[in-house]
Protein backbone atom coordinates (compact mmCIF):
# COMPACT_ATOMS: atom_id res chain seq x y z
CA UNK A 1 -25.36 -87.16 -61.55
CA UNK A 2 -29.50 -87.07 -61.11
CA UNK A 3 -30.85 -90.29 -61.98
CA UNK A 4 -28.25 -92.59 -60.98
CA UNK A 5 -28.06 -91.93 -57.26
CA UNK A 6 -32.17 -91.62 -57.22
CA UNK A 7 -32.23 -94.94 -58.86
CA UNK A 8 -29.66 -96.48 -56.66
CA UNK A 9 -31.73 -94.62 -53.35
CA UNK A 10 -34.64 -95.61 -54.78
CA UNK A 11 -33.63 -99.55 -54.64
CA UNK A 12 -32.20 -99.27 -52.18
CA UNK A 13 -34.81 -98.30 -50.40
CA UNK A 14 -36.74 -100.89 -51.78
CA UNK A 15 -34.90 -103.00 -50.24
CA UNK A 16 -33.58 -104.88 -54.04
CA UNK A 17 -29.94 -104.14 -53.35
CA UNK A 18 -27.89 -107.44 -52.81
CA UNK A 19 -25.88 -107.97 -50.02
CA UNK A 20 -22.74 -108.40 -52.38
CA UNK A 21 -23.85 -104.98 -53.70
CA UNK A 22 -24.88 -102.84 -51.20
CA UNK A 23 -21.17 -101.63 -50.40
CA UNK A 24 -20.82 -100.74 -53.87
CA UNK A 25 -24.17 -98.98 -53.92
CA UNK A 26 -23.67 -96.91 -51.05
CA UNK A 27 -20.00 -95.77 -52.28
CA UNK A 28 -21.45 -94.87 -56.05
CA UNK A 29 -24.26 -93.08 -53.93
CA UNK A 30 -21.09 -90.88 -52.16
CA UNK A 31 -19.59 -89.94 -55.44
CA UNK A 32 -22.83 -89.06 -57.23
CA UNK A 33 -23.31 -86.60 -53.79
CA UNK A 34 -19.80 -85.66 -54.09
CA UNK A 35 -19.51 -85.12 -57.86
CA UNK A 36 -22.75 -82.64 -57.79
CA UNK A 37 -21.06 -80.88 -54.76
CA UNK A 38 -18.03 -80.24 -57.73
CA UNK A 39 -20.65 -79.64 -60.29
CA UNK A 40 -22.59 -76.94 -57.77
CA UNK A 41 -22.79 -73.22 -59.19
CA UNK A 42 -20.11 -71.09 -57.66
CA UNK A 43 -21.90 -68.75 -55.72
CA UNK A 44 -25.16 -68.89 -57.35
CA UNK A 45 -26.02 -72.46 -56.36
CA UNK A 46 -27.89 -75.14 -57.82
CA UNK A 47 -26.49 -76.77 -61.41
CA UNK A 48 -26.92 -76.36 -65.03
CA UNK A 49 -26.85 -79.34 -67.85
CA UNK A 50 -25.92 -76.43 -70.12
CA UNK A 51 -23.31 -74.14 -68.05
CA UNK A 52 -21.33 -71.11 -69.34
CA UNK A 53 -18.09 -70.29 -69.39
CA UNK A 54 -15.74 -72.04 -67.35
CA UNK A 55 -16.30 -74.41 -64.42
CA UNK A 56 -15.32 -71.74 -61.72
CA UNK A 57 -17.95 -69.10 -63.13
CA UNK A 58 -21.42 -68.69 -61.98
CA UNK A 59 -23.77 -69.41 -64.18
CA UNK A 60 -28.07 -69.14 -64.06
CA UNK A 61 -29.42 -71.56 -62.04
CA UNK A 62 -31.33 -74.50 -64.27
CA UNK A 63 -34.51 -75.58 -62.62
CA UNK A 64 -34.81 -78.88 -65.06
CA UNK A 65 -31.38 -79.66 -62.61
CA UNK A 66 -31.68 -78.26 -59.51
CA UNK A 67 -35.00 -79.54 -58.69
CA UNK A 68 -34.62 -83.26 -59.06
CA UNK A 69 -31.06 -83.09 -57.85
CA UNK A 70 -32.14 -81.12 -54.53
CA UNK A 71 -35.02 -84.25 -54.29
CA UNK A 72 -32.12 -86.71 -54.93
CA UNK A 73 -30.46 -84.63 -52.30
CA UNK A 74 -32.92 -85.07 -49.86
CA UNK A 75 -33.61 -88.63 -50.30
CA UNK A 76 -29.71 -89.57 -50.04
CA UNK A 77 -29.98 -87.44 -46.34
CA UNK A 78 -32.80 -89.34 -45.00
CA UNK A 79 -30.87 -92.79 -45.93
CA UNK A 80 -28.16 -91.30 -43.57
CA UNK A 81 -25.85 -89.87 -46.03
CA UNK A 82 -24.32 -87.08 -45.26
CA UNK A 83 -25.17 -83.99 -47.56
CA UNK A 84 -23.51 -80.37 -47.22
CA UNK A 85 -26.14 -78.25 -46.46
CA UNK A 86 -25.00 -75.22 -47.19
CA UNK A 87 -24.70 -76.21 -50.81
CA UNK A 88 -28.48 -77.88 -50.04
CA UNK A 89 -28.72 -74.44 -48.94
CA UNK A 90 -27.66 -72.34 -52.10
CA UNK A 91 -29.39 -74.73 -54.50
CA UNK A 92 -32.82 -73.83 -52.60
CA UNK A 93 -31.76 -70.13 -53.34
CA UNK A 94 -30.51 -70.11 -56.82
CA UNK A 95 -34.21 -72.48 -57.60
CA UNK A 96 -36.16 -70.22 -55.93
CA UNK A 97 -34.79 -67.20 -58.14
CA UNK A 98 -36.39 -69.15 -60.98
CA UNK A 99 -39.94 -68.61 -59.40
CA UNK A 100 -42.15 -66.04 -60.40
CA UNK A 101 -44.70 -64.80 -57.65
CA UNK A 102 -47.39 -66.39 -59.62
CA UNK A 103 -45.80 -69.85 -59.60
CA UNK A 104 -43.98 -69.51 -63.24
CA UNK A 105 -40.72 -71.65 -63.16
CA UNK A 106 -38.07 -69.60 -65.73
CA UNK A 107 -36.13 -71.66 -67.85
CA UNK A 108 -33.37 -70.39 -65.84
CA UNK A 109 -32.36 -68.36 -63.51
CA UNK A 110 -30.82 -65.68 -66.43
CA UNK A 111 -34.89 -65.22 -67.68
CA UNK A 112 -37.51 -62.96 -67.05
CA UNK A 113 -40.10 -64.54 -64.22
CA UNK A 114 -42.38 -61.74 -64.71
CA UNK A 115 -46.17 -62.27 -63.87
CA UNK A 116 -47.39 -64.21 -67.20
CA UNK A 117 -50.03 -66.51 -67.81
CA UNK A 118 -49.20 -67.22 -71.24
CA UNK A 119 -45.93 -68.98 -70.43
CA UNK A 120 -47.09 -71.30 -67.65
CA UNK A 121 -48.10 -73.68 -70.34
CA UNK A 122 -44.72 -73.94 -71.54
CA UNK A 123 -43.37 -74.35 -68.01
CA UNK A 124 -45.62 -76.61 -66.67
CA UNK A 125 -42.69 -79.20 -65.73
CA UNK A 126 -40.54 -77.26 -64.17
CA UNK A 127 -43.50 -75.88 -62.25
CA UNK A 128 -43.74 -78.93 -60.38
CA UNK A 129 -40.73 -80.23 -59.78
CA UNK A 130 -39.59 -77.24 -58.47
CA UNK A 131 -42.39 -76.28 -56.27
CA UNK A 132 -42.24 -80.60 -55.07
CA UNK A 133 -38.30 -79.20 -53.93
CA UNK A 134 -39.12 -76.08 -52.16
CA UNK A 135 -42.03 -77.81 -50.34
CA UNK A 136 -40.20 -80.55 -49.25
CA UNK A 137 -37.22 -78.67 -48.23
CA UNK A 138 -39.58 -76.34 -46.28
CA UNK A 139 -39.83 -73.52 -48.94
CA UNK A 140 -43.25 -73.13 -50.19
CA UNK A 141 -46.14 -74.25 -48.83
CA UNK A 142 -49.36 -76.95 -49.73
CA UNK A 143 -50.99 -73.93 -51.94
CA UNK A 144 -48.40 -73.24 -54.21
CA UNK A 145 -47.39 -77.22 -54.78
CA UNK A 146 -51.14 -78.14 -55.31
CA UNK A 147 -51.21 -74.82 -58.05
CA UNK A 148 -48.58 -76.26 -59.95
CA UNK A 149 -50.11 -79.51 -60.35
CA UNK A 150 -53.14 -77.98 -61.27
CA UNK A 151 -51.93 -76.29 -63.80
CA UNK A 152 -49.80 -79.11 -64.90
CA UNK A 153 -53.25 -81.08 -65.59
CA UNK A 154 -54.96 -77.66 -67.25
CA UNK A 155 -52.11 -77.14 -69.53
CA UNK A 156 -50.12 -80.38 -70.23
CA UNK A 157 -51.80 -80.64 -73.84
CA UNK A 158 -51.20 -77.32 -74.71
CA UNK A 159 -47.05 -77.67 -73.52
């Protein structure tokens, strides 16, 4: 539900989709959007590869999800399709619960994002992604996206 609408956005913006293909593009596009609008967290927002209980329940919020689905998200919108954004709206919410004040991504929502330097090497991943979300959504700011990377870069062998 991630990485086949970015990949079909992605040529499409490119400009690599066939003109005997673009119809078909643009619908599979529409039910990727729609299927992660079915997919979406009950009140919680944002998604989970790994949910519990039933499909109706809320679950934590997953940041490896939510992140590059919100940036999937946002790239379908600017090609003109049209995106719900309240559900935009609670993703943004339920991946910004994963964020420690220091710039720690929990593994989900459901974890501890306490102030901890040892575990930013383990979540250097997430750390990006989600802070490349809530910056382009509007949500955190040059400082916080630029700390991520750096840590990405001091900690990537030690993840």
């Amino acid at each position: 539900y991630i990485y086949g609408p970015r990949m079909l956005l992605a040529a499409r913006k490119a400009g690599v989709v066939s003109e005997s293909r673009a119809t078909k593009v643009d619908e599979t596009i529409r039910w990727f959007i729609n299927a992660l609008d079915t997919i979406e967290i009950p009140r919680i927002g944002g998604w989970n590869y790994a949910r519990q209980g039933e499909a109706d329940q809320s679950s934590p919020t997953s940041p490896f999800m939510t992140a590059p689905a919100l940036i999937a998200l946002f790239d379908a919108r600017a090609q003109g399709f049209d995106v719900d954004p309240e559900m935009v709206d609670r993703a943004l919410d339920g991946l910004k619960r994963c964020v420690a004040p220091d710039g720690y991504v929990a593994y989900s929502a459901g974890r501890q994002t306490a102030d901890n330097p040892g575990q930013i090497p383990g979540a250097i991943g997430r750390m990006v992604s989600a802070e490349s979300a809530l910056f382009l959504a509007g949500r955190s700011d040059q400082t916080r996206l630029s700390g991520a990377v750096e840590d990405f870069f001091e900690h990537w062998r030690d993840s």
